[in-house]
Protein backbone atom coordinates (compact mmCIF):
# COMPACT_ATOMS: atom_id res chain seq x y z
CA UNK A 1 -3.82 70.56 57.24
CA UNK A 2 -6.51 72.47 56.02
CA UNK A 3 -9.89 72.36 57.98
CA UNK A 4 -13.21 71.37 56.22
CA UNK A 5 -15.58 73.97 56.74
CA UNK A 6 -19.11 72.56 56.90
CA UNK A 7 -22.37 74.82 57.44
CA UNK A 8 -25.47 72.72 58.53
CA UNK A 9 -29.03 73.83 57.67
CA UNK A 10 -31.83 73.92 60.22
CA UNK A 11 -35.01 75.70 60.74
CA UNK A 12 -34.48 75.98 64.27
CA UNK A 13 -32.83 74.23 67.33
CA UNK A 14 -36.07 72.95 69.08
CA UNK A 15 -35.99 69.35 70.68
CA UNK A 16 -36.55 67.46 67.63
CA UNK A 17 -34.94 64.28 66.28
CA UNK A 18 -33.17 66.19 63.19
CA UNK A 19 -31.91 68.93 65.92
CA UNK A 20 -30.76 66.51 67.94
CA UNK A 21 -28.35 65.27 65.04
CA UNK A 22 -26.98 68.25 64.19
CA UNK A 23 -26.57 69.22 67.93
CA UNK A 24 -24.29 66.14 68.21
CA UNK A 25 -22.62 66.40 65.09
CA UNK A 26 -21.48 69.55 65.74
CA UNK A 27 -20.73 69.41 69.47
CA UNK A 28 -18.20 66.41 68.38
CA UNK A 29 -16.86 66.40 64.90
CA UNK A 30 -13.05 66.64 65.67
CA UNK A 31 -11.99 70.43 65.44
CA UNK A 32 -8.53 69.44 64.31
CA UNK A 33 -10.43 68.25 60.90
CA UNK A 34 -13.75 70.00 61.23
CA UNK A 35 -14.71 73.76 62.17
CA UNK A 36 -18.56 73.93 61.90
CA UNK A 37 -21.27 76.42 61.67
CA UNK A 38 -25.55 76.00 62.16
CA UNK A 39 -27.24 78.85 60.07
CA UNK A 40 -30.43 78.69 61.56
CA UNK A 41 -33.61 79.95 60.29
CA UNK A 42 -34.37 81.75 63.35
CA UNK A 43 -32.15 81.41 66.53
CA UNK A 44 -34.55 79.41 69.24
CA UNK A 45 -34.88 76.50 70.50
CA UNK A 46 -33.80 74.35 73.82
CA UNK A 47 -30.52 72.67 72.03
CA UNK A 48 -29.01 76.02 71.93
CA UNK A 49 -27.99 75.85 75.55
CA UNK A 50 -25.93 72.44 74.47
CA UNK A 51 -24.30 73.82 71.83
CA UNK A 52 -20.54 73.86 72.61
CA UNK A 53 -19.46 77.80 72.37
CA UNK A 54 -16.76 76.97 69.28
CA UNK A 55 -19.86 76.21 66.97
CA UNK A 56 -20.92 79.35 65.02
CA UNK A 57 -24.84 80.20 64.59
CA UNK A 58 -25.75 81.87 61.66
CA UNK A 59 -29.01 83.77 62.35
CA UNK A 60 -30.52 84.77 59.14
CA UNK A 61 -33.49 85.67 60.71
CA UNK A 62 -36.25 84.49 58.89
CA UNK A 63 -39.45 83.27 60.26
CA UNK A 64 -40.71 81.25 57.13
CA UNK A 65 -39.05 78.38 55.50
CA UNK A 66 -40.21 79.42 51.85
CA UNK A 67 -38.61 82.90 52.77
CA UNK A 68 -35.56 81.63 53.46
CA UNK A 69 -33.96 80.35 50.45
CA UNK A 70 -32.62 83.59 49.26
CA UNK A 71 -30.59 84.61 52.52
CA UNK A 72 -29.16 80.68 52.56
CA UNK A 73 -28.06 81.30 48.84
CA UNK A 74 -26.34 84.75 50.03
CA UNK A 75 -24.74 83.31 53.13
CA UNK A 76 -23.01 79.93 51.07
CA UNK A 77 -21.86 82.74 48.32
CA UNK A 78 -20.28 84.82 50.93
CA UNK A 79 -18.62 82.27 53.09
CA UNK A 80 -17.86 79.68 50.18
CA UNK A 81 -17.86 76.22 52.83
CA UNK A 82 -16.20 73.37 51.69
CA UNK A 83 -19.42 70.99 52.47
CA UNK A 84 -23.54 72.28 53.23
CA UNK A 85 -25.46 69.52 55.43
CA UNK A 86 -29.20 70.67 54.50
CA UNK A 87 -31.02 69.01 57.46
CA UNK A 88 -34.64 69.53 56.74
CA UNK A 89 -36.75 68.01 54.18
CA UNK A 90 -38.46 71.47 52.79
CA UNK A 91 -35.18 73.27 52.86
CA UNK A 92 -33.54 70.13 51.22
CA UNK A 93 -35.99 70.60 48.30
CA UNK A 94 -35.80 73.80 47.68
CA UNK A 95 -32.07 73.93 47.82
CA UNK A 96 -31.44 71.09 45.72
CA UNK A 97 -32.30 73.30 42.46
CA UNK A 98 -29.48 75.37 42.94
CA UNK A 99 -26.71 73.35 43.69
CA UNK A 100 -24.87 73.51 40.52
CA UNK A 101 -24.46 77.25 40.90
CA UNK A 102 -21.69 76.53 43.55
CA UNK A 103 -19.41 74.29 42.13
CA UNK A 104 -16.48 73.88 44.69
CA UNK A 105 -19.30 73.04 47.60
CA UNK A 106 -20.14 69.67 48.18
CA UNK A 107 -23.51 69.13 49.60
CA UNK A 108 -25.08 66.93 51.75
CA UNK A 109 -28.64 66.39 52.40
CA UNK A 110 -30.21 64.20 55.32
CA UNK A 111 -33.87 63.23 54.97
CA UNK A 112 -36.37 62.85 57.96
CA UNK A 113 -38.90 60.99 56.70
CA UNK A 114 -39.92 58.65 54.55
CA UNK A 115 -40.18 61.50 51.74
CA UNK A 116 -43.65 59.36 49.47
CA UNK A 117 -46.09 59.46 53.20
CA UNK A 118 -44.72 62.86 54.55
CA UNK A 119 -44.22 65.53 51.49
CA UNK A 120 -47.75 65.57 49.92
CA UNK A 121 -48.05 69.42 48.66
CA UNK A 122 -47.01 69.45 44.79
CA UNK A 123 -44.82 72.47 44.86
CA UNK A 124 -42.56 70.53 47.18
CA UNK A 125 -42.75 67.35 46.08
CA UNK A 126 -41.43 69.22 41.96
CA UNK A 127 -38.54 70.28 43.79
CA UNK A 128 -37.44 66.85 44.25
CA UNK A 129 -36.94 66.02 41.03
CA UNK A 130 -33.79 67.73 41.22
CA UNK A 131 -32.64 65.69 44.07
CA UNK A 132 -30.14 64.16 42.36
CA UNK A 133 -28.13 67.08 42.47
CA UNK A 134 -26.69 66.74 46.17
CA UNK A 135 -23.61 65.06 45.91
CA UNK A 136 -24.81 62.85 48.83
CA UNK A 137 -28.47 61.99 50.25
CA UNK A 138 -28.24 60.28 53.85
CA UNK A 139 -31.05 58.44 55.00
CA UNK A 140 -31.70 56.66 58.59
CA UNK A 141 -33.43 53.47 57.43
CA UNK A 142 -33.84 51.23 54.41
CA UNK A 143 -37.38 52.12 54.03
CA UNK A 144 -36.33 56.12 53.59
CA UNK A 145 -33.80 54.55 51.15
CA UNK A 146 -35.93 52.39 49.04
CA UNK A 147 -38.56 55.15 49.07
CA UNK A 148 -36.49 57.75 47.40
CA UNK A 149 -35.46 55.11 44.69
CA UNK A 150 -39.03 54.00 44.11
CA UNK A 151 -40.75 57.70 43.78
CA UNK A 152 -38.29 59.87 43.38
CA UNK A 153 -35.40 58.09 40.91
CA UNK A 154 -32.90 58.75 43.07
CA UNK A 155 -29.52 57.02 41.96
CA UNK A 156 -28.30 54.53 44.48
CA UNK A 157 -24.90 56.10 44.33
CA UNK A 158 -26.06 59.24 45.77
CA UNK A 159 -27.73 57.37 48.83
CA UNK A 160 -25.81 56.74 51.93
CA UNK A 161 -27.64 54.90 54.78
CA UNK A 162 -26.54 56.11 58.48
CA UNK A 163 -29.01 55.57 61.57
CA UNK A 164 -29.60 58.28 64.20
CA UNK A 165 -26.80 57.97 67.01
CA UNK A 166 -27.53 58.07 70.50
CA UNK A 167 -25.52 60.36 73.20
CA UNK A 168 -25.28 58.44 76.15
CA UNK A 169 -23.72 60.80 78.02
CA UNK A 170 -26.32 63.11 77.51
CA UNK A 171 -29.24 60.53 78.35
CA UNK A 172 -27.52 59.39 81.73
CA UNK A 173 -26.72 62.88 83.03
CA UNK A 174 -30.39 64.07 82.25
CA UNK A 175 -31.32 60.34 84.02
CA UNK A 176 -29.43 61.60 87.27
CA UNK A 177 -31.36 64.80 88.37
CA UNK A 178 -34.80 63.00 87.10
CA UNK A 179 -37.15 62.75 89.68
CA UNK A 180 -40.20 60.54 90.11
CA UNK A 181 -43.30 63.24 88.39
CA UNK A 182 -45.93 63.26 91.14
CA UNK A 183 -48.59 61.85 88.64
CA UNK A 184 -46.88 58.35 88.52
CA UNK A 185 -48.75 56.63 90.82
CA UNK A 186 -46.64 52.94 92.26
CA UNK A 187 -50.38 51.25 92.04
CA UNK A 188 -50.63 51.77 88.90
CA UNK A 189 -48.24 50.51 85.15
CA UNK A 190 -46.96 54.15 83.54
CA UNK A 191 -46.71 54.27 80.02
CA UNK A 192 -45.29 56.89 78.34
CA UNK A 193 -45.27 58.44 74.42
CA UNK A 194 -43.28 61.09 73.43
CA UNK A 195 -44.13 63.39 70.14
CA UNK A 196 -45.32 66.12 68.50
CA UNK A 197 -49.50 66.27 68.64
CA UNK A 198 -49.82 65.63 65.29
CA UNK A 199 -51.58 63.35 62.81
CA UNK A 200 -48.21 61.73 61.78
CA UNK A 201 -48.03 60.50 65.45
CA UNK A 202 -51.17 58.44 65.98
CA UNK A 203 -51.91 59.58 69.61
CA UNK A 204 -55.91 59.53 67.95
CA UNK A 205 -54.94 55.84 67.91
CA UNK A 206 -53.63 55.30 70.76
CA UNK A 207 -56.76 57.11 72.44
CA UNK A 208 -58.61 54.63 71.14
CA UNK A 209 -56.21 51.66 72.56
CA UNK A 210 -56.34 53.14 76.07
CA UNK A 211 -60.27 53.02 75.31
CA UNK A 212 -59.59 49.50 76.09
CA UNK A 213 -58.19 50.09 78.88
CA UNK A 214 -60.03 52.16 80.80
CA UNK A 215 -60.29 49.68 83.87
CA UNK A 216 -56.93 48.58 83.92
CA UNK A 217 -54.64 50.08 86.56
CA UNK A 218 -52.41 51.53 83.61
CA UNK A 219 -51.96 55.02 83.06
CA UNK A 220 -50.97 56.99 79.88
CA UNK A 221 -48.39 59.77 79.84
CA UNK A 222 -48.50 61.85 76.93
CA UNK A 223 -45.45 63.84 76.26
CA UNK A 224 -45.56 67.15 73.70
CA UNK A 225 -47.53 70.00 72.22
CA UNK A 226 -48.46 70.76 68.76
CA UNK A 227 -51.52 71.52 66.29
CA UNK A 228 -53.77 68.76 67.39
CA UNK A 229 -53.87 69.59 71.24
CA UNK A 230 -57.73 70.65 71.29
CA UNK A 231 -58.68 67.82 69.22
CA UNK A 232 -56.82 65.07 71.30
CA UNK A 233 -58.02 66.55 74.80
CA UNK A 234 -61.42 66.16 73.10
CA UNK A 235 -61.39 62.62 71.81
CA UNK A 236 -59.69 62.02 75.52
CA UNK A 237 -63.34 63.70 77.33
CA UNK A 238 -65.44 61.88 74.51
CA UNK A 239 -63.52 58.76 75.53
CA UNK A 240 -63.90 59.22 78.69
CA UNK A 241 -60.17 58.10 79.34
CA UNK A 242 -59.24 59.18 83.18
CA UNK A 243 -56.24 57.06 82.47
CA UNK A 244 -54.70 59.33 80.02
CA UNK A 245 -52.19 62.52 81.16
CA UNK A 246 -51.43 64.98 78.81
CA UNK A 247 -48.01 66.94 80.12
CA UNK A 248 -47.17 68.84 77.35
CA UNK A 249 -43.87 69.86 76.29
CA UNK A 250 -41.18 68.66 78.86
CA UNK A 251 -37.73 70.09 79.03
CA UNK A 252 -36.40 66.44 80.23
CA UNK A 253 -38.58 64.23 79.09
CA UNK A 254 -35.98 61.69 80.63
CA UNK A 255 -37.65 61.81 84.16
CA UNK A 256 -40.75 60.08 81.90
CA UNK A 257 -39.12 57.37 80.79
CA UNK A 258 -36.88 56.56 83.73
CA UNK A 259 -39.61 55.11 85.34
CA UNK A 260 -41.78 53.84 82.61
CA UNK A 261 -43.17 50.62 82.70
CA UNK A 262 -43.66 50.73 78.81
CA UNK A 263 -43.24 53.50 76.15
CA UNK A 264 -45.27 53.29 72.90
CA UNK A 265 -44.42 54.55 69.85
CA UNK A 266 -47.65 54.79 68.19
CA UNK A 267 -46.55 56.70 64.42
CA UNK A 268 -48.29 56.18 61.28
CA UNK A 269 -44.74 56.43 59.89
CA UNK A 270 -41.32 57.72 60.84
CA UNK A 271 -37.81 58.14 59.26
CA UNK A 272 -35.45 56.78 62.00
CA UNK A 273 -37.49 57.86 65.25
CA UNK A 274 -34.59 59.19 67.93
CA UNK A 275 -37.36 58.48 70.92
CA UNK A 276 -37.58 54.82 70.28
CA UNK A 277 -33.51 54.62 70.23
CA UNK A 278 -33.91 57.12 73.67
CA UNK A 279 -36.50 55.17 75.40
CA UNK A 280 -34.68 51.74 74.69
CA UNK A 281 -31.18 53.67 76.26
CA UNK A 282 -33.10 54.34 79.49
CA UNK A 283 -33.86 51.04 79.48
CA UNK A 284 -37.58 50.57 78.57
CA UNK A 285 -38.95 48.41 76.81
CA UNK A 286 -40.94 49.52 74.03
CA UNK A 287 -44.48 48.83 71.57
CA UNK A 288 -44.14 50.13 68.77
CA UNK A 289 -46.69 50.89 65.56
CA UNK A 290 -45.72 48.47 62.46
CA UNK A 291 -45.30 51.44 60.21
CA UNK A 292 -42.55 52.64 57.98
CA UNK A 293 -39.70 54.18 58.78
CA UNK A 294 -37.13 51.41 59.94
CA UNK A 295 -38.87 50.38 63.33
CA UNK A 296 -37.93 46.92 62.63
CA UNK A 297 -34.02 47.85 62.54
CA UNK A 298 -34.32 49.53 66.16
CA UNK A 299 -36.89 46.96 67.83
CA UNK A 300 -35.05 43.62 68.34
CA UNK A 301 -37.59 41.04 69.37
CA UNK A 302 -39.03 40.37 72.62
CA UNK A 303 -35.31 41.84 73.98
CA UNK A 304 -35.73 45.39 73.83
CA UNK A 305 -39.68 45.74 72.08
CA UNK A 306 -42.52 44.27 69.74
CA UNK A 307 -44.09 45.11 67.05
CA UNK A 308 -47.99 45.33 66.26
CA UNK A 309 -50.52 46.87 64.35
CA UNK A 310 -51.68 50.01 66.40
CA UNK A 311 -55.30 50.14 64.21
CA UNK A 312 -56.22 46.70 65.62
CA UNK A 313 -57.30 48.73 68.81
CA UNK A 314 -58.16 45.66 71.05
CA UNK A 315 -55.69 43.57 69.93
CA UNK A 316 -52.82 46.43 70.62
CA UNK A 317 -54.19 47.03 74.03
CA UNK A 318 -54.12 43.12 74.88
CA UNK A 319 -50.16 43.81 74.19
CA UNK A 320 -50.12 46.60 76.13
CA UNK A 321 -51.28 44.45 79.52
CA UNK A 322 -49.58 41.54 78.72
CA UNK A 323 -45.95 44.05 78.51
CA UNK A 324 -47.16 45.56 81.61
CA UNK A 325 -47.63 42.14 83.44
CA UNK A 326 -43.94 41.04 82.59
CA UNK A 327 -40.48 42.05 83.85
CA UNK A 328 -37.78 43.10 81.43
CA UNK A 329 -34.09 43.50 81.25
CA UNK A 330 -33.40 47.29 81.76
CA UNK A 331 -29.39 46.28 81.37
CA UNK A 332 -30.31 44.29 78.27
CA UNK A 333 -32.26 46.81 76.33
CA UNK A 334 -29.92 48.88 76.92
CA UNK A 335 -27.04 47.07 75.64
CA UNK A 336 -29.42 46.42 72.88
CA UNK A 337 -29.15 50.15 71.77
CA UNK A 338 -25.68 51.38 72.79
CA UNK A 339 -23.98 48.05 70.74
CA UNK A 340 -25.42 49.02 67.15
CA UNK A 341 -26.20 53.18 67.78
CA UNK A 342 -24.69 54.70 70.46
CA UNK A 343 -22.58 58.02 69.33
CA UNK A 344 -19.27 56.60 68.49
CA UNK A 345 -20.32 54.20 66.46
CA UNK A 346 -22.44 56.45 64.18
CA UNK A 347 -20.64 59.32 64.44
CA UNK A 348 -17.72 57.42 63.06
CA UNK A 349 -19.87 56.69 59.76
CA UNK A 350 -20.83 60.24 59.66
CA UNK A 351 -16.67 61.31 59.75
CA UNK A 352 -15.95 58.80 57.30
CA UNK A 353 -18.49 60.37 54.87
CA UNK A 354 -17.31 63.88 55.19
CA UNK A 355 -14.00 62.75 54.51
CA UNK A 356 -14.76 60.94 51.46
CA UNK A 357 -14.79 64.28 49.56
């Protein structure tokens, strides 16, 4: 039997929730159907060291996205797979015009977002009017689904819903050799949020929560880098918010959450967010934003989270010390998450759909 050939599309392989699919994807799709390749944008990022040594990276060595489209083109010509998985929304776009030229491919795109909220520039958004070319769009949530209907006409037919999965294995062996960080203090509740420093995220609003909380014996753990550092750190000395830690970038952001009290997920909007699924498979309980992006398909009430309106600042950080205050069911949340997304299950949807060609 003949093996399908699939290349997948990244940027890059740094620890972000659309990495973290295609890491798993292509560490497990069966290699007595599959045989896949990552062409990567440039060739960085901490997933490479999980990457299982059968998968081929494609470097084509190209530092900006809108550079990139011509070497992609090239590389599908030359190597004529059987499927493309475009994993990231700009490349998605731009590819999707030229789909037609390579008619014995089959392509695949998987959005990240909810496309309306996160592409605003006009040359990007054009490109999606040719959408409808991919054979198959996957998206994590109804919301991402119903969005690309409403804005962007996209035929139902070519829309295939699939959540994120979660590797268990991964989580619990990263769990193991986590150690206590020296900044969670046992007087006090830790709560932790995980993301990029970015508007998209809402830490600006969650500063202003914690501003409520500035004489409660709860701490806030901030987890990432990105563009907004400077301004956060400021609103965090203007705030004068002694409760807040920013750690930065963390290779195992696991030794975080294992001994979390709460983790808040405070996005303006999201497509399927992988740390919400994470934090509920180390077994915390979770707050998250009411925003788009199919939080209310992860959070299962008052078992494994709630749901509130992070811009009611006072009212958000009343939730925050009543979650503290309470005890919850590590072995329940968990079982919450590994029942409807752990990696079998989803990967099993993802087989089925590159066997449908």
């Amino acid at each position: 039997m003949k093996k399908i050939s699939i290349i997948f599309i990244l940027p890059d392989l740094e620890t972000g929730g659309a990495e973290r699919i295609v890491t798993t994807l292509a560490n497990h799709l069966p290699r007595d159907q599959f045989e896949p390749k990552i062409l990567l944008l440039r060739k960085e990022g901490g997933f490479l060291e999980i990457l299982k040594d059968d998968v081929e990276i494609i470097d084509i060595k190209t530092p900006r996205i809108r550079h990139s489209l011509k070497p992609i083109l090239l590389e599908i010509k030359r190597r004529k797979p059987d499927i493309v998985f475009s994993g990231f929304g700009e490349v998605n776009a731009y590819l999707s015009l030229f789909i037609k030229f390579f008619p014995k491919t089959k392509f695949i795109a998987r959005e990240t977002n909810v496309v309306s909220k996160h592409v605003t520039r006009k040359e990007i958004r054009f490109f999606y009017k040719f959408y409808n070319n991919y054979h198959r769009i996957i998206c994590q949530s109804d919301d991402m689904k119903n969005d690309l209907i409403e804005y962007f006409n996209i035929k139902k037919e070519k829309l295939v819903k699939i959540n994120n999965p979660v590797d268990f294995d991964f989580i619990n062996k990263k769990l193991d050799i986590s150690v206590k960080a020296e900044t969670f203090n046992d007087d006090y509740k830790n709560v932790v949020a995980i993301g990029n420093l970015s508007s998209r995220k809402g830490f600006d609003n969650l500063l202003k929560v914690f501003s409520h909380l500035r004489n409660e014996k709860i701490k806030l753990h901030l987890i990432g880098d990105g563009r907004d550092k400077e301004l956060l750190l400021q609103m965090k000395s203007d705030l004068k918010l002694d409760n807040v830690i920013f750690h930065g970038q963390q290779k195992n952001p696991y030794q975080f959450l294992k001994f979390a009290d709460l983790f808040i997920l405070s996005s303006r909007y999201e497509g399927f967010p992988n740390v919400l699924l994470e934090a509920g498979a180390c077994g915390v309980y979770s707050l998250a934003n009411n925003c788009p992006g199919g939080i209310n398909e992860i959070i299962q009430n008052k078992i494994n989270g709630e749901i509130s309106d992070i811009e009611q600042h006072q009212k958000f950080a009343e939730k925050v010390k009543d979650i503290c205050a309470g005890i919850h069911d590590k072995k329940l949340i968990i079982n919450s998450i590994k029942t409807r997304f752990s990696k079998d299950i989803i990967l099993k949807h993802y087989e089925n759909l590159l066997l449908d060609f």
